[in-house]
C-alpha atoms as a PDB file:
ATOM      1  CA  UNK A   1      44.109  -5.461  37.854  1.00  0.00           C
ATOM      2  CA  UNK A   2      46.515  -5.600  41.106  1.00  0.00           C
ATOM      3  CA  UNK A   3      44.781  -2.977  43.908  1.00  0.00           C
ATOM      4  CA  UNK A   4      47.027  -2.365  46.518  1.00  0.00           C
ATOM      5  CA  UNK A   5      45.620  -0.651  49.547  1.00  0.00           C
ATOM      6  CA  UNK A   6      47.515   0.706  52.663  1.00  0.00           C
ATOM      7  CA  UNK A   7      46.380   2.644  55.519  1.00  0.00           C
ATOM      8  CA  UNK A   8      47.613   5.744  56.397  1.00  0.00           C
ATOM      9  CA  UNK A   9      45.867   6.476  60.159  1.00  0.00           C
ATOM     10  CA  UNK A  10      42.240   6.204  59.686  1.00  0.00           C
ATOM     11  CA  UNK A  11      42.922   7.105  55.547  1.00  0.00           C
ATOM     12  CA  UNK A  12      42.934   4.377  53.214  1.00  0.00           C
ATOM     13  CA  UNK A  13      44.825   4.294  49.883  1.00  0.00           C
ATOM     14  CA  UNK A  14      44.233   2.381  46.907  1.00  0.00           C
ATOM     15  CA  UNK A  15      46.453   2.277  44.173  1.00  0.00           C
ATOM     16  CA  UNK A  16      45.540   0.285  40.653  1.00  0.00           C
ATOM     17  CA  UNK A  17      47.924  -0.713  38.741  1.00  0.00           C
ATOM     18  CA  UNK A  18      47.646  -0.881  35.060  1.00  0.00           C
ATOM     19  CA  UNK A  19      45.028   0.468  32.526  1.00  0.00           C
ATOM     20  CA  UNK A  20      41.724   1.195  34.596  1.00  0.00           C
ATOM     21  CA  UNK A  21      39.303  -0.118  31.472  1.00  0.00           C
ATOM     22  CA  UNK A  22      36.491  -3.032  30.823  1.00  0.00           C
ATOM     23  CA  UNK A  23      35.738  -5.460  33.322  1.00  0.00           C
ATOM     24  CA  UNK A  24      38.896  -4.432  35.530  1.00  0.00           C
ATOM     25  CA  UNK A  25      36.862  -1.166  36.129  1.00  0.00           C
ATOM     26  CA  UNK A  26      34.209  -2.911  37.912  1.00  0.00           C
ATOM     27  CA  UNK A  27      36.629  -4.416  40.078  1.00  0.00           C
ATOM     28  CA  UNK A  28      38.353  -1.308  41.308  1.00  0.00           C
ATOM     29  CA  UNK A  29      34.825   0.519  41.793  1.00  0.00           C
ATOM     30  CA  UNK A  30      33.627  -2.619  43.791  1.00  0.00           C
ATOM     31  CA  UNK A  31      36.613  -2.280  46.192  1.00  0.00           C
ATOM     32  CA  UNK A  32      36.896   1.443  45.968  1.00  0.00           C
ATOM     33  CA  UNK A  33      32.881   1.830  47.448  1.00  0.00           C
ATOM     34  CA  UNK A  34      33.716  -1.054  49.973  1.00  0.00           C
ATOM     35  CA  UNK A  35      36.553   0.801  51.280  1.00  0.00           C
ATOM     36  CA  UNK A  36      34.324   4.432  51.043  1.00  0.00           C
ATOM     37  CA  UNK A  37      31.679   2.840  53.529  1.00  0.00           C
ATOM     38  CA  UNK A  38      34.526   1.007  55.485  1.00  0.00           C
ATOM     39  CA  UNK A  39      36.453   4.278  56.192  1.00  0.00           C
ATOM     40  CA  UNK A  40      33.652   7.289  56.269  1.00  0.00           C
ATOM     41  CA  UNK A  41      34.851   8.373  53.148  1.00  0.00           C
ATOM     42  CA  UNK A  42      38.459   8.582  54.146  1.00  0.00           C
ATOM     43  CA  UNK A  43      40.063   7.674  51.045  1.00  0.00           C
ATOM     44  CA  UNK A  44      42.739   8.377  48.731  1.00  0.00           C
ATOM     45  CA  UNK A  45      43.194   7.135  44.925  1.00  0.00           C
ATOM     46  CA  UNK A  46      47.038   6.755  43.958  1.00  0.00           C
ATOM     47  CA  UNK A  47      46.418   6.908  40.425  1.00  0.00           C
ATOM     48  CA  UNK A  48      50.133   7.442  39.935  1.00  0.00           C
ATOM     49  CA  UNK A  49      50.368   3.713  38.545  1.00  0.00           C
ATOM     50  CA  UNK A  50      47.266   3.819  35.974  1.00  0.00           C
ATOM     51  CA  UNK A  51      48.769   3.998  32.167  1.00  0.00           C
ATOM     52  CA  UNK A  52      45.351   4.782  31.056  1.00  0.00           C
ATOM     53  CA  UNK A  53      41.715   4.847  31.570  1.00  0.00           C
ATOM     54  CA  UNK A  54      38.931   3.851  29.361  1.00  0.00           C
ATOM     55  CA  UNK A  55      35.147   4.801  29.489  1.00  0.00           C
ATOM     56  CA  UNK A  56      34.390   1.925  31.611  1.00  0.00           C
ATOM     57  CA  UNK A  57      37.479   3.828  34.324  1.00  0.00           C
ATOM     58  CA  UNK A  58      36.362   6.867  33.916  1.00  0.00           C
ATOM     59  CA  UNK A  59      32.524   5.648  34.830  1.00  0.00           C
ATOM     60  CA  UNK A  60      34.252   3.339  37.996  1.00  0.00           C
ATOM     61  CA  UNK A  61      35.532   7.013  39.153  1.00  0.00           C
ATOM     62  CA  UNK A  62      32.807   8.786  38.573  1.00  0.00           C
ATOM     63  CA  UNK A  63      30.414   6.828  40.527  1.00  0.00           C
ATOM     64  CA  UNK A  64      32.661   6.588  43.237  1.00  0.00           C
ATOM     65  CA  UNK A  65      32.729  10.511  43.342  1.00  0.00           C
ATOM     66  CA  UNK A  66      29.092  10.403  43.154  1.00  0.00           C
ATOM     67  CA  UNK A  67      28.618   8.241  46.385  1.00  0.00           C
ATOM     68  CA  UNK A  68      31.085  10.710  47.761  1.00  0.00           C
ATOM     69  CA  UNK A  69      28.949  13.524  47.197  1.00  0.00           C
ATOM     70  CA  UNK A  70      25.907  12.662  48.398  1.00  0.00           C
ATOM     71  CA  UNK A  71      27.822  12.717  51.985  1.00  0.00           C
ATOM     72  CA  UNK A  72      29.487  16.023  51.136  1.00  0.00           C
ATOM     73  CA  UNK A  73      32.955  14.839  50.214  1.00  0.00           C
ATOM     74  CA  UNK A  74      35.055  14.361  47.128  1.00  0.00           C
ATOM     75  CA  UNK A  75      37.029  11.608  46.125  1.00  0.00           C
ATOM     76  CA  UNK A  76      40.669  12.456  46.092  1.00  0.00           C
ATOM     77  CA  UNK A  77      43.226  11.501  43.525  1.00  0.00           C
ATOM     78  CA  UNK A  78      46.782  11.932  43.598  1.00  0.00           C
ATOM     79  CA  UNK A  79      49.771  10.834  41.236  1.00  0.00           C
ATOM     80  CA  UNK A  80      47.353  11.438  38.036  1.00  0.00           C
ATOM     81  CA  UNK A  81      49.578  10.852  34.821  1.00  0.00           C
ATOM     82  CA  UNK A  82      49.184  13.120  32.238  1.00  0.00           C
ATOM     83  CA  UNK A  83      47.415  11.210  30.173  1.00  0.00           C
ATOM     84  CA  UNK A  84      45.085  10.323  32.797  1.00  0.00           C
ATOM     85  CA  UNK A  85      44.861  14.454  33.776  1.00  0.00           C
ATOM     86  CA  UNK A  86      44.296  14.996  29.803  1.00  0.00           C
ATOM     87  CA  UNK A  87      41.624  12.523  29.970  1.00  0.00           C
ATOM     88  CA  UNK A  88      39.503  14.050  32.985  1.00  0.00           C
ATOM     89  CA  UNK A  89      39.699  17.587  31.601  1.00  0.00           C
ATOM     90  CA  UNK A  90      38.918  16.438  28.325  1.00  0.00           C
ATOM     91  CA  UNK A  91      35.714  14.610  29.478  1.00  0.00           C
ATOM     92  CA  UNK A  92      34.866  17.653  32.102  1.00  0.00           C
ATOM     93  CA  UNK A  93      34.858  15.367  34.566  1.00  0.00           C
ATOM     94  CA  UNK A  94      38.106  16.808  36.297  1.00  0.00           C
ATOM     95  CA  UNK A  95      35.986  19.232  38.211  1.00  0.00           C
ATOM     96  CA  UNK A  96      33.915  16.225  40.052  1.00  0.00           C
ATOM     97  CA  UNK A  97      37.701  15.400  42.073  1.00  0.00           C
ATOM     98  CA  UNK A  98      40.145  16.704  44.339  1.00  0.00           C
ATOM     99  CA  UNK A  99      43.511  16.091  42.815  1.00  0.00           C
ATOM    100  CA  UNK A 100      46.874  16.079  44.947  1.00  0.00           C
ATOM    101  CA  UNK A 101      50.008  15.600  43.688  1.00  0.00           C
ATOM    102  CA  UNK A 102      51.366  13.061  45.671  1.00  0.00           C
ATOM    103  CA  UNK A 103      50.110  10.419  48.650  1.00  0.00           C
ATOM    104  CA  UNK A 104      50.950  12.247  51.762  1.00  0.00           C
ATOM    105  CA  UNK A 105      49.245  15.914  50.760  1.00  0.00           C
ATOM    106  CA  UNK A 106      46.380  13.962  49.875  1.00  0.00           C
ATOM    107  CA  UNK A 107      46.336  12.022  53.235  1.00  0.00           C
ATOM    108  CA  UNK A 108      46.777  15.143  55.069  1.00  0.00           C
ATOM    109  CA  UNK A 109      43.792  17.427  53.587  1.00  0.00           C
ATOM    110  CA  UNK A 110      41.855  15.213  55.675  1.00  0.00           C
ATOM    111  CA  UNK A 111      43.120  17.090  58.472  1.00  0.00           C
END
């Protein structure tokens, strides 16, 4: 899966490309924790480029959130497809994320 990550002041982005599923999951959490601890939790998912998300994705994000937490932030998503909206509200897992609708209102609730 193709991450592309850009920096935005002292916020990163990372945008997957492609169905976030199976072994490609473990890939975007490894770099999505990395970048967590790199920036003080100054991060942004771009999700506007995932078609969908299996169990595997949706456990990827969810751990991510969950480091997150325990440091009293949320992980922020922005872009969400529908299906990929559907999919966290359908799983109740919606609630556990900040979602934006685009990369620069993201970026700037860390403001």
């Amino acid at each position: 899966m193709p991450l592309t990550e850009t920096k935005c002041g002292a916020v990163y982005v990372l945008r997957p490309e492609g169905p976030l599923k199976g072994p490609e999951a473990q890939q975007f959490r490894d770099r999505l924790v990395q970048i967590i601890n790199a920036s003080l939790g100054r991060c942004v998912v771009d999700a506007s480029a995932i078609q969908f998300v299996d169990s595997k994705g949706l456990e990827a994000m969810a751990d991510a959130a969950d480091e997150l937490a325990q440091t009293g932030q949320s992980l922020r998503l922005c872009g969400t497809t529908e299906t990929v909206r559907q999919v966290l509200e359908v799983t109740e897992l919606a609630a556990r994320f900040e979602l934006f609708a685009d990369v620069n209102t993201a970026v700037r609730s860390f403001l």
